[in-house]
Structures are given as C-alpha cells and as structure tokens.
N, C-alpha and C. Protein backbone atom coordinates (compact mmCIF):
# COMPACT_ATOMS: atom_id res chain seq x y z
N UNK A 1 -0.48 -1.67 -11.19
CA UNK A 1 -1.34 -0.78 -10.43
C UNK A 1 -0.62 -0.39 -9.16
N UNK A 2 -0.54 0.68 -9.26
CA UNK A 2 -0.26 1.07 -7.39
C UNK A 2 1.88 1.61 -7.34
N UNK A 3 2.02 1.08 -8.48
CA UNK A 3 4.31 1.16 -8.46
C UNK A 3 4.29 2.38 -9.31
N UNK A 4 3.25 3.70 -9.09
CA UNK A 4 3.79 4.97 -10.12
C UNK A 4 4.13 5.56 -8.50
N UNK A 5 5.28 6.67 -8.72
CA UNK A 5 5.96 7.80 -8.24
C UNK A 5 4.20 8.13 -7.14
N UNK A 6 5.03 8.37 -5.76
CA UNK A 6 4.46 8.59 -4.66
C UNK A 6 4.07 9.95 -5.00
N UNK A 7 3.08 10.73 -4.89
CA UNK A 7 2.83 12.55 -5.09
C UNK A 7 3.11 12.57 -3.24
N UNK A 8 3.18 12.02 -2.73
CA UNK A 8 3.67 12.46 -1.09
C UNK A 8 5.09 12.60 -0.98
N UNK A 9 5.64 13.44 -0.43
CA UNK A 9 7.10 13.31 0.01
C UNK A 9 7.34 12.01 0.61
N UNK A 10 8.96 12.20 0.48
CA UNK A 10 9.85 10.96 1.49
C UNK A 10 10.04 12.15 2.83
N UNK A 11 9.73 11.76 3.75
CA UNK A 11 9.47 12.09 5.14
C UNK A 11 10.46 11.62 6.18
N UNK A 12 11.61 10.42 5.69
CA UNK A 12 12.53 9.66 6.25
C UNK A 12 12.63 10.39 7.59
N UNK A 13 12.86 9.89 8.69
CA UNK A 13 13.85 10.50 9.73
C UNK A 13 15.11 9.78 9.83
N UNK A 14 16.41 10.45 10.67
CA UNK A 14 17.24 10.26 11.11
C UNK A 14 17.58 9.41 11.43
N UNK A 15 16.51 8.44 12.54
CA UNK A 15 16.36 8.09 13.45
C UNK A 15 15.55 6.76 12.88
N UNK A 16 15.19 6.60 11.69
CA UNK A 16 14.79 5.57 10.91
C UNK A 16 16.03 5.19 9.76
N UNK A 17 16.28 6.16 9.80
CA UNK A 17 17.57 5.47 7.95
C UNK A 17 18.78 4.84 9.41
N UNK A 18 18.84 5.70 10.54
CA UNK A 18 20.26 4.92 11.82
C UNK A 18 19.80 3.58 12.31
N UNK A 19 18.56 3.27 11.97
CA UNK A 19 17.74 1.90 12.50
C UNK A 19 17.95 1.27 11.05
N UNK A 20 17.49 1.41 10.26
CA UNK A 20 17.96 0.44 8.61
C UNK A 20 19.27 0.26 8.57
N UNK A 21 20.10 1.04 8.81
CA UNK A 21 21.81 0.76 8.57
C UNK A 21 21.95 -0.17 9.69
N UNK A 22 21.42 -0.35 10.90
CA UNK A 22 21.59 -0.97 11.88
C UNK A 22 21.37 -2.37 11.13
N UNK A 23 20.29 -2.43 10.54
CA UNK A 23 19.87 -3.78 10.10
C UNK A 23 20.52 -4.40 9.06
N UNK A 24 21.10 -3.39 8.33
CA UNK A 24 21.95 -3.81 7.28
C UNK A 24 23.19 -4.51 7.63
N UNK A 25 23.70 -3.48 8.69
CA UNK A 25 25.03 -4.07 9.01
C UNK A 25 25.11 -5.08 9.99
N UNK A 26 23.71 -5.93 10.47
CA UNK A 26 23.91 -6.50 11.47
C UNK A 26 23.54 -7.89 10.27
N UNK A 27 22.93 -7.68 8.84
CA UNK A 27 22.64 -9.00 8.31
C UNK A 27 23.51 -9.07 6.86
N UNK A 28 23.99 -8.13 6.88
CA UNK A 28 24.58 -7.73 5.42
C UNK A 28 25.42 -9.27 4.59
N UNK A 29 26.25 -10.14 5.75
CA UNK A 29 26.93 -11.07 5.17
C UNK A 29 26.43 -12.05 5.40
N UNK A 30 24.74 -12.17 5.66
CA UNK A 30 23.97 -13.38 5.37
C UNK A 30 23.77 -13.87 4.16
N UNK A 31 23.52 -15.06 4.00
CA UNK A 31 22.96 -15.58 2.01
C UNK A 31 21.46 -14.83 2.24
N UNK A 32 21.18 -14.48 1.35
CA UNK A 32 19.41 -13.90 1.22
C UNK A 32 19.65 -12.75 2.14
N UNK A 33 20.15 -11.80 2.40
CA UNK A 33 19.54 -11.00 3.36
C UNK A 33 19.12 -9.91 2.84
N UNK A 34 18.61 -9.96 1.56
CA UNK A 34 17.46 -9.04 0.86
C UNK A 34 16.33 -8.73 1.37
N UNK A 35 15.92 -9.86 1.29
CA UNK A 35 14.57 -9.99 2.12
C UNK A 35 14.45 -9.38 3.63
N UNK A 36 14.96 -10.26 4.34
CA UNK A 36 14.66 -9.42 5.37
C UNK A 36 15.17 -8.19 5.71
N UNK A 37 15.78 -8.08 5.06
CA UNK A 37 16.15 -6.18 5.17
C UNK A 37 15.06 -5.25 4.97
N UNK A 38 14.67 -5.89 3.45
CA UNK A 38 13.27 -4.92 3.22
C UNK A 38 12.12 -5.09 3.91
N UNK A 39 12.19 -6.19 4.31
CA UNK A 39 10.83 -6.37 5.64
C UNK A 39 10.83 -5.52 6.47
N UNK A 40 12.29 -5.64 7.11
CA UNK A 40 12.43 -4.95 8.68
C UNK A 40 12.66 -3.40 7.92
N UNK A 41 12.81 -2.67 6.56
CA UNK A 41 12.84 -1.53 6.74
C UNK A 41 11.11 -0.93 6.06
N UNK A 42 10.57 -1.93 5.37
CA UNK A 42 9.12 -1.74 5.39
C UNK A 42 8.28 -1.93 7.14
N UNK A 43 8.63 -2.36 7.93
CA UNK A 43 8.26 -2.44 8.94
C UNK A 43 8.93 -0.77 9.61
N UNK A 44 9.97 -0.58 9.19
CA UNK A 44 10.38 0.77 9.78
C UNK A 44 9.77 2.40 9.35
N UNK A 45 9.20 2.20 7.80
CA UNK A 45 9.14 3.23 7.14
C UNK A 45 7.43 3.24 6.37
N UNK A 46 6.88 1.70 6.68
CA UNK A 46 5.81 1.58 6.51
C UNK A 46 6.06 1.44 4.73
N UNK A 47 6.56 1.86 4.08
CA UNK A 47 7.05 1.58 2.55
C UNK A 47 8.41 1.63 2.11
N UNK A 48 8.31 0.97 0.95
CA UNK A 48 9.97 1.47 0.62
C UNK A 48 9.68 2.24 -0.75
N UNK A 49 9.68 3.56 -0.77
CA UNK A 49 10.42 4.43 -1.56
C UNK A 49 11.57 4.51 -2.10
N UNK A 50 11.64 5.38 -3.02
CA UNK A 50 13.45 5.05 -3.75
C UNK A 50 14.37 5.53 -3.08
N UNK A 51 13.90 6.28 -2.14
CA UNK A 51 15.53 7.02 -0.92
C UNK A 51 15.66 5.62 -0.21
N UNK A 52 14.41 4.30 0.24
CA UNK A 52 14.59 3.56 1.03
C UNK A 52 16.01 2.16 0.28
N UNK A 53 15.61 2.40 -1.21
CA UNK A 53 15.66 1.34 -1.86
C UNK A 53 17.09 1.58 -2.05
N UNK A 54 17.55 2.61 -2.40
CA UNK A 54 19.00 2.98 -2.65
C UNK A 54 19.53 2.76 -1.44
N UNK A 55 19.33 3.28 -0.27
CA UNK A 55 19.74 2.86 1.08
C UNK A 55 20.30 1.10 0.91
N UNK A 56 19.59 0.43 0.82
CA UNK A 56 19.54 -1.21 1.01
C UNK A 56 20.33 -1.16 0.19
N UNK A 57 20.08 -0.57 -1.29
CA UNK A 57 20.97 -1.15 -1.88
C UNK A 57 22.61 -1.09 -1.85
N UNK A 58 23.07 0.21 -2.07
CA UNK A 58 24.12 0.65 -1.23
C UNK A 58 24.66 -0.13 -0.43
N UNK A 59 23.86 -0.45 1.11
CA UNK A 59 24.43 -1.26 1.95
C UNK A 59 24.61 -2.52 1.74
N UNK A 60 23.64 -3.27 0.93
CA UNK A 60 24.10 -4.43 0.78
C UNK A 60 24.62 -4.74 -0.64
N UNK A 61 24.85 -3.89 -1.02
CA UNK A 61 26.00 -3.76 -2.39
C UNK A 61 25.67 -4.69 -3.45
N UNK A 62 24.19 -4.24 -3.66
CA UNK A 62 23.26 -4.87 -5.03
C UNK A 62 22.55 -3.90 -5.65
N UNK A 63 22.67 -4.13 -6.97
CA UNK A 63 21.88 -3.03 -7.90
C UNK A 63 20.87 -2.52 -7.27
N UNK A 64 19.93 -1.60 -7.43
CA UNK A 64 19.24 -0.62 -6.95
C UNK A 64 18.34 -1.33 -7.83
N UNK A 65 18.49 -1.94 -8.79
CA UNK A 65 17.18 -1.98 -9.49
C UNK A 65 16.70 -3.63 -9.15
N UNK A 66 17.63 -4.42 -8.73
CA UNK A 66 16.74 -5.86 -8.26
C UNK A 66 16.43 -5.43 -6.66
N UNK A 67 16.38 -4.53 -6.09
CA UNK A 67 15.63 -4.46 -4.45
C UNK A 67 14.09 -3.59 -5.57
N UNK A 68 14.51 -3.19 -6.57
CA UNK A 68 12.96 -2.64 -7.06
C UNK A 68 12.42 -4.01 -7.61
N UNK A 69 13.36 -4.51 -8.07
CA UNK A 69 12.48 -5.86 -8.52
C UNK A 69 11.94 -6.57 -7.66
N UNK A 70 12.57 -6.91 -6.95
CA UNK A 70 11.95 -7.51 -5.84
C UNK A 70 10.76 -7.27 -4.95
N UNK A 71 10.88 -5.97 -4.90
CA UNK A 71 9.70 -5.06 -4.34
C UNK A 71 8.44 -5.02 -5.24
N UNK A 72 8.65 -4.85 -6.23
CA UNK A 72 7.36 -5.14 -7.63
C UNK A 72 6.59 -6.60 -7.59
N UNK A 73 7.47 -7.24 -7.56
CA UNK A 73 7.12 -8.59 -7.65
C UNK A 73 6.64 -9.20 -6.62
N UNK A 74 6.71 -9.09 -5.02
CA UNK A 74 6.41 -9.61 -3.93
C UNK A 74 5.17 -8.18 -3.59
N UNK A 75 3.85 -9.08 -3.36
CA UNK A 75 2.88 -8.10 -3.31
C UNK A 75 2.83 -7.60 -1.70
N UNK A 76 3.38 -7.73 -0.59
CA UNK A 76 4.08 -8.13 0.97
C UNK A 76 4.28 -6.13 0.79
N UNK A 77 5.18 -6.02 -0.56
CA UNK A 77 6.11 -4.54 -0.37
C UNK A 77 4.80 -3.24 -1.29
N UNK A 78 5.00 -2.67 -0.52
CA UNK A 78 3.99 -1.29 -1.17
C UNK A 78 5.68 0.10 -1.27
N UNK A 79 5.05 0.75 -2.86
CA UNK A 79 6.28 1.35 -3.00
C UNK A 79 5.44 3.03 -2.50
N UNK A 80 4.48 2.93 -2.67
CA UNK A 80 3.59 4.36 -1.90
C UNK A 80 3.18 3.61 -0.22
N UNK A 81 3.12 5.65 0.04
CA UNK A 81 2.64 5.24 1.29
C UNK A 81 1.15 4.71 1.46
N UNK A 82 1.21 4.69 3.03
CA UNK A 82 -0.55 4.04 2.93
C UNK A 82 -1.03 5.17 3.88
N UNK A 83 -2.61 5.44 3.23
CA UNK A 83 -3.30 6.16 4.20
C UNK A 83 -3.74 5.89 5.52
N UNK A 84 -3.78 6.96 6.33
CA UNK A 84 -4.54 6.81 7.71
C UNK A 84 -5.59 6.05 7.78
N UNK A 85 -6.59 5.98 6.41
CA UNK A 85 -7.28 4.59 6.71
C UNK A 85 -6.89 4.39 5.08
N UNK A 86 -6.74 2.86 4.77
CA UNK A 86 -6.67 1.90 3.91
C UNK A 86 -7.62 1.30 3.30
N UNK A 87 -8.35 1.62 2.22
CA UNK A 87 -9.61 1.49 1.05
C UNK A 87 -9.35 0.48 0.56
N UNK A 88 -10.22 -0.92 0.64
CA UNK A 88 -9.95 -1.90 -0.25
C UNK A 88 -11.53 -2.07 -0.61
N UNK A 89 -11.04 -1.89 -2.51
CA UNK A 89 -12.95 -2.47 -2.80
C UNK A 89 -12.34 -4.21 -2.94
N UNK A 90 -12.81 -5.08 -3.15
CA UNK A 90 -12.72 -6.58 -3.74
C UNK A 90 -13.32 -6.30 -4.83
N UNK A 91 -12.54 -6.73 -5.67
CA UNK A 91 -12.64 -7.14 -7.10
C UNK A 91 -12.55 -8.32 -7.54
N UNK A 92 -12.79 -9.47 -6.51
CA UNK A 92 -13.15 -10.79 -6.71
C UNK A 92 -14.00 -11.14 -7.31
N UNK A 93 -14.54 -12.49 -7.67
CA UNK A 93 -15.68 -13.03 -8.34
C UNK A 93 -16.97 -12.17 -8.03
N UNK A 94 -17.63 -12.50 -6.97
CA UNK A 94 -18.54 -12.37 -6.59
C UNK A 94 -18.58 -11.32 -6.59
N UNK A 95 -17.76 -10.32 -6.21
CA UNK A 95 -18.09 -9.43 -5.62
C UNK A 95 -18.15 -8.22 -7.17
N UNK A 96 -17.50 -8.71 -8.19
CA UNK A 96 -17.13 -7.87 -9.58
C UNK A 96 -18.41 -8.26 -10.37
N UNK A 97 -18.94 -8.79 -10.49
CA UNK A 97 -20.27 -9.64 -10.84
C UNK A 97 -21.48 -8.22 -10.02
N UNK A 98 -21.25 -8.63 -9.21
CA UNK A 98 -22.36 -7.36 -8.50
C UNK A 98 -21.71 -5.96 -8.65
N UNK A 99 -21.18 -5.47 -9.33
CA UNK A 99 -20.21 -3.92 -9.52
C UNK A 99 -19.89 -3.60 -9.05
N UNK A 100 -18.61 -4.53 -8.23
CA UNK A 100 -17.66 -3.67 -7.33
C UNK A 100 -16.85 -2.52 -8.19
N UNK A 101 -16.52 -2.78 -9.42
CA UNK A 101 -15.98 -2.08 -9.98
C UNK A 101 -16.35 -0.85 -10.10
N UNK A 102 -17.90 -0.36 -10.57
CA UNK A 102 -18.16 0.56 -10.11
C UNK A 102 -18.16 1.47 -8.84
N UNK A 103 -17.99 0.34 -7.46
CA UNK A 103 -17.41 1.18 -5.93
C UNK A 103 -16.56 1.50 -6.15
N UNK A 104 -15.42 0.85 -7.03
CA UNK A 104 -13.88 1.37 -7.05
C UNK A 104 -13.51 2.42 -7.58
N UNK A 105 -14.18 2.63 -8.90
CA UNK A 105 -14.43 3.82 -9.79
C UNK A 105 -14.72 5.36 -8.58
N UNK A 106 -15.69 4.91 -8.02
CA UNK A 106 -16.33 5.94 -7.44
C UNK A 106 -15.31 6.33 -6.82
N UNK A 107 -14.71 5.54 -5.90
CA UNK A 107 -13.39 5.81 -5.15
C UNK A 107 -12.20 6.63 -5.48
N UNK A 108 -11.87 6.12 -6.82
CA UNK A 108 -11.11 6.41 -7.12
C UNK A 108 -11.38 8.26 -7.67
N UNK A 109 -12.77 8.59 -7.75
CA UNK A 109 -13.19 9.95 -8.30
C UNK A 109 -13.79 10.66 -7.17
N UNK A 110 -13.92 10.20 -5.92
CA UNK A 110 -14.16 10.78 -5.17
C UNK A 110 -12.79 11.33 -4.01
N UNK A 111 -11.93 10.51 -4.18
CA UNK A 111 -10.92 11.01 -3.37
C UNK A 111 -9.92 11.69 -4.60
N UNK A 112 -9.99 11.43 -5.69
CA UNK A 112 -9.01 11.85 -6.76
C UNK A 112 -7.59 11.32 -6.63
N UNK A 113 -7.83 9.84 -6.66
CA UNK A 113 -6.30 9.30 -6.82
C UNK A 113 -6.91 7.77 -7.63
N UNK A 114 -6.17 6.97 -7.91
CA UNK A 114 -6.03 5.90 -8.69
C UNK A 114 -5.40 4.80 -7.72
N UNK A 115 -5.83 3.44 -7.80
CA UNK A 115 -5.30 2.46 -6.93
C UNK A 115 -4.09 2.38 -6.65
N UNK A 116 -3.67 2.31 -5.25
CA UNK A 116 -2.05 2.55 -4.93
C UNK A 116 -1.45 3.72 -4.71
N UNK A 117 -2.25 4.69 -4.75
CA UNK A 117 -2.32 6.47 -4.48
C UNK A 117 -2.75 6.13 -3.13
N UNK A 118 -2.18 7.48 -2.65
CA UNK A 118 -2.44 8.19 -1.43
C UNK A 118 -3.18 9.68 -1.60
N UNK A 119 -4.28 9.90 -1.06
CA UNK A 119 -4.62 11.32 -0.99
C UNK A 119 -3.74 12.51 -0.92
N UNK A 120 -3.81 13.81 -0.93
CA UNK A 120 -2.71 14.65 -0.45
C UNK A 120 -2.00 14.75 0.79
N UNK A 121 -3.98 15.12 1.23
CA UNK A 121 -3.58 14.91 3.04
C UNK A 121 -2.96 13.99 3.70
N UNK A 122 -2.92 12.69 3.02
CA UNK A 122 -2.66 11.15 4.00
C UNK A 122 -3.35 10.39 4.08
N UNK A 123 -4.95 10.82 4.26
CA UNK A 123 -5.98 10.31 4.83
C UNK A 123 -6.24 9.27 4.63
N UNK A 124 -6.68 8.87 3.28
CA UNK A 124 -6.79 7.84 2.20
C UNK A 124 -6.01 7.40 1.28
N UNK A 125 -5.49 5.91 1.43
CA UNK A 125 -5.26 5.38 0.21
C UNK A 125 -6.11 4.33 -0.42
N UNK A 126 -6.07 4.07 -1.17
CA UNK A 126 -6.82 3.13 -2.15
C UNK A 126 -6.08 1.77 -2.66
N UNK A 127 -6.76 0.76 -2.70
CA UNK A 127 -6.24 -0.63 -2.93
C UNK A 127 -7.59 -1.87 -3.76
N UNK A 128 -7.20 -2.12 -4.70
CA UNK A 128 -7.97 -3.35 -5.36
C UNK A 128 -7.50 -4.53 -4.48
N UNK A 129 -8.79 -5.21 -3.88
CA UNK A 129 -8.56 -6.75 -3.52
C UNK A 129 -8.86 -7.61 -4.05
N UNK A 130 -8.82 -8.69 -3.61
CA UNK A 130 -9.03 -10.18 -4.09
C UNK A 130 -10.13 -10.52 -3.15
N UNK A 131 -10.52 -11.56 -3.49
CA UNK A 131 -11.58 -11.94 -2.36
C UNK A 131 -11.16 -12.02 -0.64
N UNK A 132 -12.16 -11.12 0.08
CA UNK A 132 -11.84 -11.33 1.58
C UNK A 132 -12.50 -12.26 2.33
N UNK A 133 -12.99 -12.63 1.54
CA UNK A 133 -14.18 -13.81 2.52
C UNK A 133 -15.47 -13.36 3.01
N UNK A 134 -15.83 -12.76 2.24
CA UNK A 134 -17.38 -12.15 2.87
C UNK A 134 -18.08 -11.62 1.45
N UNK A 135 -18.28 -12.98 1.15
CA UNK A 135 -18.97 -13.01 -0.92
C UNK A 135 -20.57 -13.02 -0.71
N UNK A 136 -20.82 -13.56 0.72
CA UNK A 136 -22.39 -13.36 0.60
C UNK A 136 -22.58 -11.57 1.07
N UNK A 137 -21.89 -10.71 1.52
CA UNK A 137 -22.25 -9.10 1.20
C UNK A 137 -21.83 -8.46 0.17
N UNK A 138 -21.47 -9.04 -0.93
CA UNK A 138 -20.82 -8.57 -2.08
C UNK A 138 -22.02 -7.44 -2.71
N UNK A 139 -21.15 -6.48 -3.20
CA UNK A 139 -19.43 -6.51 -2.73
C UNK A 139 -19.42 -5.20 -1.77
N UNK A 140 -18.26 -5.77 -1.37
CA UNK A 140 -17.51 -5.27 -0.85
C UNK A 140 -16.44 -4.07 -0.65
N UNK A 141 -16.73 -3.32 0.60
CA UNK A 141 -15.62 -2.22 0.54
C UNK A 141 -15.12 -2.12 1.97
N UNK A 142 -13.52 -2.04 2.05
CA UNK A 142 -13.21 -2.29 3.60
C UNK A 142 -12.65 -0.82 3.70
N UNK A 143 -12.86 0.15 5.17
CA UNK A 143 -12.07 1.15 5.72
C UNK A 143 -11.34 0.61 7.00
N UNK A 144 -9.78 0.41 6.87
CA UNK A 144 -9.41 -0.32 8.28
C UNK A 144 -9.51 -1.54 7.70
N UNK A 145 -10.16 -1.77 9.49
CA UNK A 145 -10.84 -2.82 9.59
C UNK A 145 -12.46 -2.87 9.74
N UNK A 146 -13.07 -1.83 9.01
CA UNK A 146 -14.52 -1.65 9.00
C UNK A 146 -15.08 -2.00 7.54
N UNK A 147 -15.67 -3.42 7.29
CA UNK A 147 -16.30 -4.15 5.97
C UNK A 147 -17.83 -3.34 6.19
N UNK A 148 -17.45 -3.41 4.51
CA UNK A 148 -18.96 -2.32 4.14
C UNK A 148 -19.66 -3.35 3.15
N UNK A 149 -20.52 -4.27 3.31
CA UNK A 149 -21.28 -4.62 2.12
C UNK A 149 -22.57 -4.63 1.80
N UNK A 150 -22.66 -5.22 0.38
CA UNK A 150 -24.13 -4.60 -0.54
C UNK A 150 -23.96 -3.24 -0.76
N UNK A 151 -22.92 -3.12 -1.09
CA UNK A 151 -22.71 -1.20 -1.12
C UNK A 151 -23.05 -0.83 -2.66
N UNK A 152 -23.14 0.25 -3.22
CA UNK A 152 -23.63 0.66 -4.29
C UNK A 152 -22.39 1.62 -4.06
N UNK A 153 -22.26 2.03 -5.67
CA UNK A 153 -20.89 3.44 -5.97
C UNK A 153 -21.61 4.72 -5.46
N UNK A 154 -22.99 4.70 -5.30
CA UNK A 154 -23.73 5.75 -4.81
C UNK A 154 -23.66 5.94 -2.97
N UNK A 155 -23.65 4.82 -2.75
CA UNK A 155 -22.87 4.71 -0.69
C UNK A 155 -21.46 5.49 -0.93
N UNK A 156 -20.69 5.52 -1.53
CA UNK A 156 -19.45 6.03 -1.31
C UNK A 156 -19.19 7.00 -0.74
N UNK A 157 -19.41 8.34 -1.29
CA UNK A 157 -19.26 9.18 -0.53
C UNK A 157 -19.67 9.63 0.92
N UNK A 158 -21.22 8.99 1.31
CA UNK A 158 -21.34 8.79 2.52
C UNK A 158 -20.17 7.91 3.54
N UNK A 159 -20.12 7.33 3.10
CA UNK A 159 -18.71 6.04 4.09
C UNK A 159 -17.54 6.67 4.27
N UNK A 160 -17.07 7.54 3.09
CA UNK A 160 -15.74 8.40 3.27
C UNK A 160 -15.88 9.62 4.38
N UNK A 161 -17.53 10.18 4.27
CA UNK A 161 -17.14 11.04 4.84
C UNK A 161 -17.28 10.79 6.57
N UNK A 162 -17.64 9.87 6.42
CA UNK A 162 -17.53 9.00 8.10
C UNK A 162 -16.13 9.40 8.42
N UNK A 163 -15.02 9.05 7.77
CA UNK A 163 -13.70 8.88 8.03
C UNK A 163 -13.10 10.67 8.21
N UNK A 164 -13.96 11.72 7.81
CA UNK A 164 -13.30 12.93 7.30
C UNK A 164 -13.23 14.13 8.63
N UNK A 165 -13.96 13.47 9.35
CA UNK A 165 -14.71 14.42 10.96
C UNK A 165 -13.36 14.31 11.70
C-alpha cells in the first residue's frame, strides 16, 4: 500500500540534492551509512523518490535497488509525498470492528486517491494506521494532529472540508 509511482512531480531543489551530497560525502566511508543518509535526506526532501534514491545510490556506490529495498521495508521511509495535512483512519482492532474501514473507503472516494497517494493539489494525503491509542472513540480518523472519533464514513466529507477554506 502506499510504494506505487508518486502522480506529483519531483520538485528537488538545488539547494537540497548540494545538502544530500554534503551528507553523502561527509558519511560515505562509514560501515552502515545507508541509513542515515536516507534519514537525513528524508528529513531534507520530506520523501525519497527515485531522483532521491539514485542520488544515494550513486554516491554511496550501492545498487539503486537495495536503497529501494530498504526504503520498502522500513515503514520510518515514505516513497510519496505527504500532504499539507496527513489522513490517518486506524484500522486497528477496535477501531475496524466499528467500520473504520468504511471511513477509509470514504476517504479514499472523496479525495480520489488510494492509501499512500497524495491529492493533486498537495493538500491531502492518505494513510492506514494501526492503533493510536484512543480505542474507546473508535474509530478513528486523524487530520494533523486533530483526532476525530465515533466518526461514521458519512462525517467525512464534512471534516475534509474543514481543511479546504
């Protein structure tokens, strides 16, 4: 869920890929310095995309396809961007039991993207969670940091359009 091809451009600046090479070449002949490369260039770029991934890889002179592996596998790395606000329904116990799934659905048909999408505009992206700790309002839907619960797939569109003004 969420590792198909970004529909947003790569947006890179200049002034971000001269800050990743910085990091590369300042850790490049460490043991492990996979990792924190992609941290500090997910911290730079907010994702790593495949212009990001070839970058690293390149510099630290490893296949292109284990910095994707790596990135797949560690849930830390998002390969799309994230929206201006960040949609998480929980799809935990509790909260899937009471039809979160149906909030997610809605979500996913009201903004017209699929978990791990970004809207066109930016605005919204979308994300399946795990339990957040708040099973007695199940379920659950977070904007931000604004928890929505006892919500129905029928609240949805009201809550989004809070975010749209």
């Amino acid at each position: 869920m969420g590792n198909k091809i970004s529909k947003v451009p790569f947006k890179g600046t200049p002034e971000q890929e001269r800050e990743l090479r910085d990091i590369i070449a300042s850790l490049k002949d460490q043991p492990g310095a996979l990792m924190p490369v992609m941290q500090k260039a997910q911290d730079i770029y907010g994702y790593l995309p495949i212009e990001v991934q070839t970058i690293i890889a390149e510099g630290l002179n490893v296949p292109v396809e284990e910095v994707y592996g790596v990135a797949t596998f560690y849930a830390q790395f998002a390969l799309n961007p994230k929206g201006k606000y960040v949609i998480g329904v929980c799809l935990g116990t509790a909260c899937y039991v009471k039809d979160s799934q149906a909030v997610y659905d809605k979500c996913c048909e009201v903004l017209k993207i699929k978990g791990g999408e970004i809207t066109d505009d930016g605005l919204f992206s979308l994300e399946a969670t795990r339990c957040i700790g708040c099973c007695g309002l199940a379920p659950v839907m977070t904007v931000g940091d604004d928890v929505y619960g006892k919500i129905t797939a029928a609240d949805v569109p009201g809550i989004l359009a809070k975010y749209t003004n």
